[in-house]
C-alpha atoms as a PDB file:
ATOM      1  CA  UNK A   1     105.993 108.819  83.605  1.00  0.00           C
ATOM      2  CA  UNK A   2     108.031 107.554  86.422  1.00  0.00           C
ATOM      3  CA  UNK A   3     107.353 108.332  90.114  1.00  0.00           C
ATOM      4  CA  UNK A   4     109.403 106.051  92.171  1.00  0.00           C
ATOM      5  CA  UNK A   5     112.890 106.049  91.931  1.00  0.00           C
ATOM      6  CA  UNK A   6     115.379 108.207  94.097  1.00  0.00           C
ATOM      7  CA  UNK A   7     112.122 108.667  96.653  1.00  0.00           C
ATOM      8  CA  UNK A   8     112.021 104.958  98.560  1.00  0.00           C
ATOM      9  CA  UNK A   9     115.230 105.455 101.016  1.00  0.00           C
ATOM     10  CA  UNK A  10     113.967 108.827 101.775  1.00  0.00           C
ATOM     11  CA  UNK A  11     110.409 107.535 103.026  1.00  0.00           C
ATOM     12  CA  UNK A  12     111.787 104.860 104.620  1.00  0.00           C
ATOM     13  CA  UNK A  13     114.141 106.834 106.413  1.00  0.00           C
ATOM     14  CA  UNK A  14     111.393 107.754 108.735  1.00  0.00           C
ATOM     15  CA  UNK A  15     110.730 104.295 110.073  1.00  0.00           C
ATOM     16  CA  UNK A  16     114.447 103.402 110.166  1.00  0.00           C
ATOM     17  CA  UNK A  17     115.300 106.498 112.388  1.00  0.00           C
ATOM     18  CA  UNK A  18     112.789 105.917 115.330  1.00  0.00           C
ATOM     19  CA  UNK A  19     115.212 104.030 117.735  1.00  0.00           C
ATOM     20  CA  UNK A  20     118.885 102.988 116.854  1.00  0.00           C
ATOM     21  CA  UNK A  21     120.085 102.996 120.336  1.00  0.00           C
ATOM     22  CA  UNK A  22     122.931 101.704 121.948  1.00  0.00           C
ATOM     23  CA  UNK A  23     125.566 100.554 119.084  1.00  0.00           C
ATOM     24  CA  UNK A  24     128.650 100.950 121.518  1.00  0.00           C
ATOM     25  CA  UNK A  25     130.099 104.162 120.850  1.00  0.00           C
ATOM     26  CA  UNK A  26     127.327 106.030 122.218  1.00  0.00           C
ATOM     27  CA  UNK A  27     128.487 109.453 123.777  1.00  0.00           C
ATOM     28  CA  UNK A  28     126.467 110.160 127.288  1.00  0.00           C
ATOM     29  CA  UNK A  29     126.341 114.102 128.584  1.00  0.00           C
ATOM     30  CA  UNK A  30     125.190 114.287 131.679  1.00  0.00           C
ATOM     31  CA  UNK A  31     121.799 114.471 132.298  1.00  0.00           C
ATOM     32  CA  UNK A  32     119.585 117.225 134.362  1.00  0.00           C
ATOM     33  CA  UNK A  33     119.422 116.543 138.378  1.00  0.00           C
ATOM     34  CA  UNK A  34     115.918 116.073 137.873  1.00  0.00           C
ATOM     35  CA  UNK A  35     115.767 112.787 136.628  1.00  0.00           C
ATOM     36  CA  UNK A  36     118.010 109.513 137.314  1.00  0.00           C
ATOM     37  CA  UNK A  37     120.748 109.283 134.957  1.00  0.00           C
ATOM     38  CA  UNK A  38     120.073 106.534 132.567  1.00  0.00           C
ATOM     39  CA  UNK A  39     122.062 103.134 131.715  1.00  0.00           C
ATOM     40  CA  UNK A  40     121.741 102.212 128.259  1.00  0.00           C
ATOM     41  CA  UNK A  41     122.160  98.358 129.088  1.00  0.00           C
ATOM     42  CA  UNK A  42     119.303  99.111 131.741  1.00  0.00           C
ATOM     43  CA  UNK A  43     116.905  95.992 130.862  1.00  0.00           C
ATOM     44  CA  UNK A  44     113.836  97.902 130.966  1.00  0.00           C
ATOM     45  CA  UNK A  45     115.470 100.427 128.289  1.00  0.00           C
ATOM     46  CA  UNK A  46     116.280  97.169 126.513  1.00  0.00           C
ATOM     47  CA  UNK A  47     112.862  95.998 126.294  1.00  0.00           C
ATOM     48  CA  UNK A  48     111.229  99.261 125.116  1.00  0.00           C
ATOM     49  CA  UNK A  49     113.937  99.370 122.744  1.00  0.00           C
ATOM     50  CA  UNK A  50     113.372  96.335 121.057  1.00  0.00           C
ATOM     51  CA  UNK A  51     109.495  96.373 121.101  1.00  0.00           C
ATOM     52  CA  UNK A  52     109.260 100.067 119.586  1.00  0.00           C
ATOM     53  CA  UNK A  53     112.360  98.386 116.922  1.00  0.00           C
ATOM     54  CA  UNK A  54     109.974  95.672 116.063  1.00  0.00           C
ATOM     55  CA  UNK A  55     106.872  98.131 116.379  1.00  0.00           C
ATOM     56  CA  UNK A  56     108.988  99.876 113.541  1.00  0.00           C
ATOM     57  CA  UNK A  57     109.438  97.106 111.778  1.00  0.00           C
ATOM     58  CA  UNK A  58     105.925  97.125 110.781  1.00  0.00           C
ATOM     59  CA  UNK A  59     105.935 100.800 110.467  1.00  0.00           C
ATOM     60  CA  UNK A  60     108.345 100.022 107.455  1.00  0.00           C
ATOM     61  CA  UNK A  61     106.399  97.739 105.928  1.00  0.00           C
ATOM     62  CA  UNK A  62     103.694 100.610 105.777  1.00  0.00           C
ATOM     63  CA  UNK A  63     105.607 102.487 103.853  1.00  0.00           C
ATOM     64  CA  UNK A  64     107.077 100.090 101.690  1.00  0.00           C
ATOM     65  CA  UNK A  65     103.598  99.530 100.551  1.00  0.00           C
ATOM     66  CA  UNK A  66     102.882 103.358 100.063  1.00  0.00           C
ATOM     67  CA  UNK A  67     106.050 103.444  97.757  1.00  0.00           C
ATOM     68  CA  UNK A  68     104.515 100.180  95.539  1.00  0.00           C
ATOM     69  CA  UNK A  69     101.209 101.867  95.047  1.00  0.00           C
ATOM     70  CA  UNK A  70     103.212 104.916  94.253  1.00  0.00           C
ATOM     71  CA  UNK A  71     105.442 102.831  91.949  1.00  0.00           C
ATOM     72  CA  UNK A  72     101.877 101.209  90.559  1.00  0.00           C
ATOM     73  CA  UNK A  73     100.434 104.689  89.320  1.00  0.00           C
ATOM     74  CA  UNK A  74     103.293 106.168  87.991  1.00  0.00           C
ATOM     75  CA  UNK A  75     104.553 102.855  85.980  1.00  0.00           C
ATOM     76  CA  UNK A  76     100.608 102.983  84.651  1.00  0.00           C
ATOM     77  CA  UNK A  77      99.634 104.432  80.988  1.00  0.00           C
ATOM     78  CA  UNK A  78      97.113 107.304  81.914  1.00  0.00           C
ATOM     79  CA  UNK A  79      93.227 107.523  81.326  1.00  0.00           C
ATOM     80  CA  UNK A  80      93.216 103.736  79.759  1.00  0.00           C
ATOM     81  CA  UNK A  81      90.668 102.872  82.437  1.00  0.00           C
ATOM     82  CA  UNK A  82      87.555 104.250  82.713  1.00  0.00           C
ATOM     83  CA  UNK A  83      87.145 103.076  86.259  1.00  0.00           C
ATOM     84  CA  UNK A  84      89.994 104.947  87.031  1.00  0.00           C
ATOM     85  CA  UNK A  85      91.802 101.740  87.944  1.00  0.00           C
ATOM     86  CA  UNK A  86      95.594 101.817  86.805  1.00  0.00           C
ATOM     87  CA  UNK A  87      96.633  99.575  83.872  1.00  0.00           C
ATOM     88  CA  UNK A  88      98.714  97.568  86.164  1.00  0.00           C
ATOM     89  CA  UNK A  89      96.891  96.398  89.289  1.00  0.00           C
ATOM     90  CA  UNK A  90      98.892  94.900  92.892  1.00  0.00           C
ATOM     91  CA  UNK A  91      99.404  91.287  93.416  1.00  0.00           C
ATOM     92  CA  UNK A  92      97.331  88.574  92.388  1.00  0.00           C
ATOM     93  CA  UNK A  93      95.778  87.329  95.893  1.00  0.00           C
ATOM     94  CA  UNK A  94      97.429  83.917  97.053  1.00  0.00           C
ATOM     95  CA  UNK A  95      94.256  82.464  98.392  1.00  0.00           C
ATOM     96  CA  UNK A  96      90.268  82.757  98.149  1.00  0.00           C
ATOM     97  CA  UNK A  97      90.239  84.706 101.435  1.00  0.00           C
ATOM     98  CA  UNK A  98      92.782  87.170 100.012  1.00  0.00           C
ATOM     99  CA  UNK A  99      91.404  90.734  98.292  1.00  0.00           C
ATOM    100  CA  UNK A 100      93.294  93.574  96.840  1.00  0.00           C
ATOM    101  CA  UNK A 101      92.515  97.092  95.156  1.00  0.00           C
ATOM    102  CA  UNK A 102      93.533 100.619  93.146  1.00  0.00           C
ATOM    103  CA  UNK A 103      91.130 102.899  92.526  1.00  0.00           C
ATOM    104  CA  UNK A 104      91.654 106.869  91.796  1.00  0.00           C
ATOM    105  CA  UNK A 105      88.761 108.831  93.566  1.00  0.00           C
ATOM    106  CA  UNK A 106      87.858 112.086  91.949  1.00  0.00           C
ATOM    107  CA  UNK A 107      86.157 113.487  95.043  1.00  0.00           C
ATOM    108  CA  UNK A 108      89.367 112.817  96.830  1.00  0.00           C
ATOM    109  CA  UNK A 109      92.276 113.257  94.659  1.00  0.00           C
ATOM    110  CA  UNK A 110      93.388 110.635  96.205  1.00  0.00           C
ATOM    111  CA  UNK A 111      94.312 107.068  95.047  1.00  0.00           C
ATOM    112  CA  UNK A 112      92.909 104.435  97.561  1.00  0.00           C
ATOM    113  CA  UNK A 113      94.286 101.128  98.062  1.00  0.00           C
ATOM    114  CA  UNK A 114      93.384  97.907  99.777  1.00  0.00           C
ATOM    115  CA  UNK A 115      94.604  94.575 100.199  1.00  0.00           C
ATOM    116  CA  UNK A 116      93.784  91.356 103.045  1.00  0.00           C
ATOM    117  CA  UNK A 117      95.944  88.637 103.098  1.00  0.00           C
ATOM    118  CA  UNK A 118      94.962  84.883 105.423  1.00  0.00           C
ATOM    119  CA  UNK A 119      97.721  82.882 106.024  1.00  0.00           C
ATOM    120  CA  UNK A 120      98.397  79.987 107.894  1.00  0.00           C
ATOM    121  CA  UNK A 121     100.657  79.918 110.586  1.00  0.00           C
ATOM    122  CA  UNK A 122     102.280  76.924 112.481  1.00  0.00           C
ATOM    123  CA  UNK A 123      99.705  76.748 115.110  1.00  0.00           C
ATOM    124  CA  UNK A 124      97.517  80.067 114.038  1.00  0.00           C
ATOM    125  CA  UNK A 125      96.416  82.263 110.949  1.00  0.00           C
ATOM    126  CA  UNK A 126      97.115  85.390 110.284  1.00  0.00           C
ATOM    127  CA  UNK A 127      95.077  88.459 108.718  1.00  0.00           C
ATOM    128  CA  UNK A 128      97.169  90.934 107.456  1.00  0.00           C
ATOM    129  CA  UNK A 129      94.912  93.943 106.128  1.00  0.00           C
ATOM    130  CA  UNK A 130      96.672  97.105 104.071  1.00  0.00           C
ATOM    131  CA  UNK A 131      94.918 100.159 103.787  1.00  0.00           C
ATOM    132  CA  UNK A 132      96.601 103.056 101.793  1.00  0.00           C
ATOM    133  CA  UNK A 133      95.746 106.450  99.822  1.00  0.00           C
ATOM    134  CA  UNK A 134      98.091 108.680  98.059  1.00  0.00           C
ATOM    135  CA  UNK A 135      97.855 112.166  96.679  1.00  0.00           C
ATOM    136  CA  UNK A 136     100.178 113.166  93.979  1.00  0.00           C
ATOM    137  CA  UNK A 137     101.342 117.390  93.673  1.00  0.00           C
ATOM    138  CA  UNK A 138     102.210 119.478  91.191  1.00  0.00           C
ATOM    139  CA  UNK A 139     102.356 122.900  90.774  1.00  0.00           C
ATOM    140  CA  UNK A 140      98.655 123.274  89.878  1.00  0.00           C
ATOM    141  CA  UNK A 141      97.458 121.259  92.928  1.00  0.00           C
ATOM    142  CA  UNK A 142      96.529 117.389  93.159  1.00  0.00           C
ATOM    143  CA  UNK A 143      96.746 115.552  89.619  1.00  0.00           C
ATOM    144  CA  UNK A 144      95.465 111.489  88.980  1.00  0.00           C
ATOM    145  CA  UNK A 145      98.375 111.014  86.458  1.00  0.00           C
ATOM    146  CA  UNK A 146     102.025 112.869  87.809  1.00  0.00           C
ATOM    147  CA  UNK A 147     104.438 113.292  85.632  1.00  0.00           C
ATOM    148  CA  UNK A 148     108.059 112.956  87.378  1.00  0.00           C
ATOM    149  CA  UNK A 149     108.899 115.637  85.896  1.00  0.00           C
ATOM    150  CA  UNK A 150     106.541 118.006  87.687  1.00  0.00           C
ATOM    151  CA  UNK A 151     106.088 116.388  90.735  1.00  0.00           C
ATOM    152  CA  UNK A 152     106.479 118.724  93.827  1.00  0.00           C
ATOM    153  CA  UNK A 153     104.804 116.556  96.535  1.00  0.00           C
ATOM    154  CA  UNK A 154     103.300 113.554  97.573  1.00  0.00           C
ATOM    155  CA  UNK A 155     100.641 113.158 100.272  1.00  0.00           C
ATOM    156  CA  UNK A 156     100.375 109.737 102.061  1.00  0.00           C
ATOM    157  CA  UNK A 157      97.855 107.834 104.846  1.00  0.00           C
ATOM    158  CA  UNK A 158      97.705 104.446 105.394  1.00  0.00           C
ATOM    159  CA  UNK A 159      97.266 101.509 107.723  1.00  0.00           C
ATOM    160  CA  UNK A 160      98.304  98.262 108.098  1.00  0.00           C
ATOM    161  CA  UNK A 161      97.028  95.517 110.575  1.00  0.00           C
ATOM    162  CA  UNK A 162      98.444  92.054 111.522  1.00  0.00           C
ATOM    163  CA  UNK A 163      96.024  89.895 113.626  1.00  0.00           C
ATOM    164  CA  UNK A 164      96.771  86.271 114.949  1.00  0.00           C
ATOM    165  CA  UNK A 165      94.064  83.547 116.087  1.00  0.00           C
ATOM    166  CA  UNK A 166      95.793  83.382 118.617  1.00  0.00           C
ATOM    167  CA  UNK A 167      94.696  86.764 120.351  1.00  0.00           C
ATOM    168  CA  UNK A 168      98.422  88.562 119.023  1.00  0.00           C
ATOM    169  CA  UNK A 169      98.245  91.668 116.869  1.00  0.00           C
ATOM    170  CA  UNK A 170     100.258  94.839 115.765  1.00  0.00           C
ATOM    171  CA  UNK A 171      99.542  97.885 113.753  1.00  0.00           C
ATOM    172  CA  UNK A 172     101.108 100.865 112.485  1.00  0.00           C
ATOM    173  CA  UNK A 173      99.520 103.743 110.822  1.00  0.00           C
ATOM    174  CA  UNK A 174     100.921 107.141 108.915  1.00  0.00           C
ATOM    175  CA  UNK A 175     100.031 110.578 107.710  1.00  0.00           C
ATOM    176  CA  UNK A 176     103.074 111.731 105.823  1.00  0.00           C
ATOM    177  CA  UNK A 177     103.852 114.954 103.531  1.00  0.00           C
ATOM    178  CA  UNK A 178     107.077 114.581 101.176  1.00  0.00           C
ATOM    179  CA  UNK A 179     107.181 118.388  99.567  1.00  0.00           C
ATOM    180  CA  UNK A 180     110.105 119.946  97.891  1.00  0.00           C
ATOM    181  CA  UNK A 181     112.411 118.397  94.909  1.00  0.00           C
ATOM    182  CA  UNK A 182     111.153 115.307  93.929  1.00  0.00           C
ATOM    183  CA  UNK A 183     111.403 116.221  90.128  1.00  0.00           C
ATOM    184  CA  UNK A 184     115.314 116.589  89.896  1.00  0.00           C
ATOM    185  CA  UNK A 185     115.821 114.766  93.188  1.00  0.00           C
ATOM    186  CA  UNK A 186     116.982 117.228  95.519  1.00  0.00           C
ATOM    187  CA  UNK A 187     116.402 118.554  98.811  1.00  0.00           C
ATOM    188  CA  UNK A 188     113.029 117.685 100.430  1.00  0.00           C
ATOM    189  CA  UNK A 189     111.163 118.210 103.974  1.00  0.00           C
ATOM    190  CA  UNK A 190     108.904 115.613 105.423  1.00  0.00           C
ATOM    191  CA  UNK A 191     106.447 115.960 108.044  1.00  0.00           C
ATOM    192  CA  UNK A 192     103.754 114.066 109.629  1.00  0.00           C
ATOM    193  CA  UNK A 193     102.673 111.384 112.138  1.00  0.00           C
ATOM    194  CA  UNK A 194     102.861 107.887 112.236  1.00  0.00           C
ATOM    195  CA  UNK A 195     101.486 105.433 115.066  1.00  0.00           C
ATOM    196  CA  UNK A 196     102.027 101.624 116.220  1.00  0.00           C
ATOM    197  CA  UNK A 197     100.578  99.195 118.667  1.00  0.00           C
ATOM    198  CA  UNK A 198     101.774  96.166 119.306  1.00  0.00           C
ATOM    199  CA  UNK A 199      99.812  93.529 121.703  1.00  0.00           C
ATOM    200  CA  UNK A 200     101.328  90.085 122.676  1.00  0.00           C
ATOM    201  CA  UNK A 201     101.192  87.440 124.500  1.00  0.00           C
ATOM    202  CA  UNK A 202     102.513  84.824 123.045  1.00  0.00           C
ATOM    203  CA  UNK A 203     106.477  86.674 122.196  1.00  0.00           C
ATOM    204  CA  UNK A 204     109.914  85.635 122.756  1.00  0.00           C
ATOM    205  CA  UNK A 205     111.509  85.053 126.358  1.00  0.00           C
ATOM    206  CA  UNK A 206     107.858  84.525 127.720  1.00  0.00           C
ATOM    207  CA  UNK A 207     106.936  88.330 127.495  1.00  0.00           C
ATOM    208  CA  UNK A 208     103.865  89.753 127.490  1.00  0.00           C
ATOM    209  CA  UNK A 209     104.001  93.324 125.591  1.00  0.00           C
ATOM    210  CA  UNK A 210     101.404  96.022 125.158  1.00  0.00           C
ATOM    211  CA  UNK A 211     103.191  99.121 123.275  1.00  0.00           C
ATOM    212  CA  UNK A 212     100.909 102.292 122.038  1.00  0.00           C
ATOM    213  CA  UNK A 213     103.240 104.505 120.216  1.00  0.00           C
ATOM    214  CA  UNK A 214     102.353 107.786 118.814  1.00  0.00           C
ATOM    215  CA  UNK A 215     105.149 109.715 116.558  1.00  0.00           C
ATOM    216  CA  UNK A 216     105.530 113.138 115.451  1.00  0.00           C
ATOM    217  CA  UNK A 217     108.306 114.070 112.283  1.00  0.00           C
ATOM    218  CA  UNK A 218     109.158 117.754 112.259  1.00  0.00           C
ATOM    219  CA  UNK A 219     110.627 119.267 109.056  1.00  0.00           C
ATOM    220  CA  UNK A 220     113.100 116.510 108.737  1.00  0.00           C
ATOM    221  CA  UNK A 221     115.151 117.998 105.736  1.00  0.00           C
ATOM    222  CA  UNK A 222     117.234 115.503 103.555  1.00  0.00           C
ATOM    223  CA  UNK A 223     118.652 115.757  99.840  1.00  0.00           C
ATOM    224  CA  UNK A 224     116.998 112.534  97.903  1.00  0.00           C
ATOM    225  CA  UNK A 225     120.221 111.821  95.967  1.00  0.00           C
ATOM    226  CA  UNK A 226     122.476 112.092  99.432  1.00  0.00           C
ATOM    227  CA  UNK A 227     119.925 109.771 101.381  1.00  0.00           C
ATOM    228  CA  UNK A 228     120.070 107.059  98.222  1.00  0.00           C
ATOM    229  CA  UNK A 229     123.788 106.525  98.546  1.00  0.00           C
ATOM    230  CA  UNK A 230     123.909 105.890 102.809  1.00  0.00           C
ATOM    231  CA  UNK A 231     123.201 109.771 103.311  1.00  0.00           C
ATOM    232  CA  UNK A 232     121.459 111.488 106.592  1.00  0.00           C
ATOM    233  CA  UNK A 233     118.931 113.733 106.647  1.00  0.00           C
ATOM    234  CA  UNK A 234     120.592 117.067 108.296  1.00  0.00           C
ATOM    235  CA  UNK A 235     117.653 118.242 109.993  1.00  0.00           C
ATOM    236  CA  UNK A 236     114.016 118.107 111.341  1.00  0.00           C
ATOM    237  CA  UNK A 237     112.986 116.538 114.964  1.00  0.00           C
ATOM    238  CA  UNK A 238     111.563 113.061 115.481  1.00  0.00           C
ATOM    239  CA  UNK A 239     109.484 112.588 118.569  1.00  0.00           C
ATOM    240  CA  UNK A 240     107.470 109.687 120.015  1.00  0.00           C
ATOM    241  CA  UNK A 241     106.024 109.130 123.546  1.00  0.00           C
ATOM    242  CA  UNK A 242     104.410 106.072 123.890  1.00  0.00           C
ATOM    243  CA  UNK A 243     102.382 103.693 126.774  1.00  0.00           C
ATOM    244  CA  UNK A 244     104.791 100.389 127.532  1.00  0.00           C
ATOM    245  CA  UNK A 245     103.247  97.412 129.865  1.00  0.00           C
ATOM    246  CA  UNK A 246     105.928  94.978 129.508  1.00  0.00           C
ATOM    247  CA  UNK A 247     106.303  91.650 131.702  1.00  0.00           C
ATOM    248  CA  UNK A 248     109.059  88.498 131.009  1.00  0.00           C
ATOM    249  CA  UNK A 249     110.055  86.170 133.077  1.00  0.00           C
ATOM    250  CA  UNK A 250     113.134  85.530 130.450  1.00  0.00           C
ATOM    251  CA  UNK A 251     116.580  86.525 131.157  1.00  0.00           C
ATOM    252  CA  UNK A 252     116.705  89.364 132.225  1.00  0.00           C
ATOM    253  CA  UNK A 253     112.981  89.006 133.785  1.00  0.00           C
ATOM    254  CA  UNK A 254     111.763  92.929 133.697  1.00  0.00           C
ATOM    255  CA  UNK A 255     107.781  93.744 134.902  1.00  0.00           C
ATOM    256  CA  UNK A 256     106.939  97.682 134.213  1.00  0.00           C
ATOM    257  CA  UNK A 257     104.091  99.881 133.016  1.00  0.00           C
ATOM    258  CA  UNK A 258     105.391 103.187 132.510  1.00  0.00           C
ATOM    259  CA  UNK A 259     105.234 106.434 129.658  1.00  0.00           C
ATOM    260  CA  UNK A 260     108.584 106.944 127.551  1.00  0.00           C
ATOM    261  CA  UNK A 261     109.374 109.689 125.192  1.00  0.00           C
ATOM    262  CA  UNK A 262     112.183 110.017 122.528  1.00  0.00           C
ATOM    263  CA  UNK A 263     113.440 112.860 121.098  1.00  0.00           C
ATOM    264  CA  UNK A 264     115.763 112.175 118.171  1.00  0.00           C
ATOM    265  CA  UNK A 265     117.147 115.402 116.746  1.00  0.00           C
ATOM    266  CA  UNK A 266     119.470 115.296 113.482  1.00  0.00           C
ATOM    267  CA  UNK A 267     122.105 117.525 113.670  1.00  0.00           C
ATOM    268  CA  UNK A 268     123.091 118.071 110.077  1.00  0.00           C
ATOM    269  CA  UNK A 269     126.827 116.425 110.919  1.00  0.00           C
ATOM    270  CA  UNK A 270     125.344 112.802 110.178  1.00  0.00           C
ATOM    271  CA  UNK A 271     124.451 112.455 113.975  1.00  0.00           C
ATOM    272  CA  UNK A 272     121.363 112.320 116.059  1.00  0.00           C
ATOM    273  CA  UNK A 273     120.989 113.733 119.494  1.00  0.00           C
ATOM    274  CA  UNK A 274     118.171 110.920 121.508  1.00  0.00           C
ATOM    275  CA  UNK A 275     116.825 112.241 124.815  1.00  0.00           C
ATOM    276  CA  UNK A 276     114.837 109.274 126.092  1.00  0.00           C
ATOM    277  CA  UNK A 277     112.410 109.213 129.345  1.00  0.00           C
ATOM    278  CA  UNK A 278     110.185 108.022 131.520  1.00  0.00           C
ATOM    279  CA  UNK A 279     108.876 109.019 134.417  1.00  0.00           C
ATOM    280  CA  UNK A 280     111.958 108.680 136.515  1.00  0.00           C
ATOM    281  CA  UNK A 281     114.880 108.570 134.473  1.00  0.00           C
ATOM    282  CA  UNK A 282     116.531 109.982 131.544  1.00  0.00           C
ATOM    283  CA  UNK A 283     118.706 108.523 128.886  1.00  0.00           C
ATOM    284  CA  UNK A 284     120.929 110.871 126.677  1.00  0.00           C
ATOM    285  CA  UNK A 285     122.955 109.162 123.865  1.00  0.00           C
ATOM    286  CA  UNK A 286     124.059 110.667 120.108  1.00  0.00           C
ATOM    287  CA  UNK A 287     124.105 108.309 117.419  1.00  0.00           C
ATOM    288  CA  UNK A 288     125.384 108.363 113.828  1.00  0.00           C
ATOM    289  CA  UNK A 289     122.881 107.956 110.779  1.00  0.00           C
ATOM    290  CA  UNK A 290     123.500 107.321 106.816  1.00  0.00           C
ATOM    291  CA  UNK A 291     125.215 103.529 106.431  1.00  0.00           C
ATOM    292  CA  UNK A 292     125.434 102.688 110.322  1.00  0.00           C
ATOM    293  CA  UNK A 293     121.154 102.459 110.295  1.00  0.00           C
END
């Protein structure tokens, strides 16, 4: 009763995808009159890039987590438990600070997961707090137990939060529908939302950062198989528009506060089409996807 498998790259396609910009061979069309035409090496378009990539980052980790409880459940022997606790539960906490749980909740459908981690830093400690729940599909609705076999979709939510002593923290949240051909590992359409905040004072190159990120997938289509071996998905819309309030004095020193949107739309010829803006100027750039990301 296996659930993981040819699924992982496909999930974490969507926190791969949100920003690969400005690899070199970018092609730039030119832009409407009524915004500035943007520079890709522009350092303000630097910095966002790089904080939503790192924003990302954690985004990632999110869903790497999503896949393990996935991977959890479906490597479990049903109905052993009459808790409804799987027969295998996550990691073994490191520390007596550290907590972790599966549970299946009947009212739900859902399996609900939790997990805290303390660790010490160099100079700080850090929380790190995972909140997850996961609905498996078949064709007769939500089921506790899948069976691979069956499966024809998997609803996700989750959480994850990072806070330093230090006054530092990130966080990145999801609501995520895979539908379509998990079973034989075929075509598939994902759609949700997924969002990420980053706060820091303490960075590289003497930055302060605030980031609040909110992200939109739209019917990205991709075939499982294709996507395992450095495939793209060939189409669906990903869209983010986020707050930036970024300040270093580093090299270059950049001080801004301004909204920025990206559009990323694949175009089914392993490419995506970014349209990327704020409030005065407009960057337009087409990447490829599959094995460059």
């Amino acid at each position: 009763m296996k659930t993981a498998g040819r699924l992982g790259l496909g999930l974490g396609m969507i926190a791969l995808l949100a920003l690969a910009a400005g690899c070199g061979d970018d092609e730039k069309p030119t832009a409407p009159t009524t915004k500035a035409t943007g520079d890709l090496d522009d350092p303000e378009f630097r910095r966002v890039e790089n904080t939503l990539s790192g924003a990302v980052e954690y985004g990632e980790m999110l869903l790497n987590n999503t896949w393990y409880v996935i991977g959890q459940v479906g490597d479990s022997t049903p109905g052993v438990a009459d808790d409804g606790r799987p027969t295998r539960q996550p990691f073994t906490p490191s520390s007596e600070g550290d907590s972790t749980l599966l549970v299946y909740h009947s009212a739900s459908q859902y399996w609900y997961f939790f997990a805290q981690e303390i660790m010490a830093q160099m100079t700080d400690t850090l929380t790190i707090t995972l909140r997850d729940s996961v609905q498996f599909l078949q064709a007769t609705g939500p089921v506790q137990w899948p069976d691979s076999a069956l499966l024809t979709g998997i609803n996700m939510g989750g959480r994850l939060s990072l806070v330093l002593t230090n006054g530092d923290s990130a966080a990145a949240a999801h609501v995520l529908a895979v539908m379509g051909q998990l079973s034989s590992g075929g075509d598939v359409t994902i759609n949700g939302t997924q969002d990420f905040l980053v706060d820091s004072h303490h960075g590289a190159d003497s930055c302060e950062v605030f980031a609040d990120v909110h992200a939109t997938a739209t019917d990205i289509e991709m075939n499982l198989a294709s996507n395992q071996s450095g495939g793209c998905p060939y189409g669906g819309v990903l869209w983010y528009r986020g707050n930036f309030d970024i300040a270093c004095t580093g090299d270059p020193a950049v001080d801004f506060a301004d909204v920025f949107t990206i559009t990323g739309t694949f175009q089914g010829n392993n490419t995506i089409a970014y349209v990327v803006e704020n409030s005065t100027t407009r960057w337009t750039f087409t990447e490829t996807c599959g094995d460059s990301i």
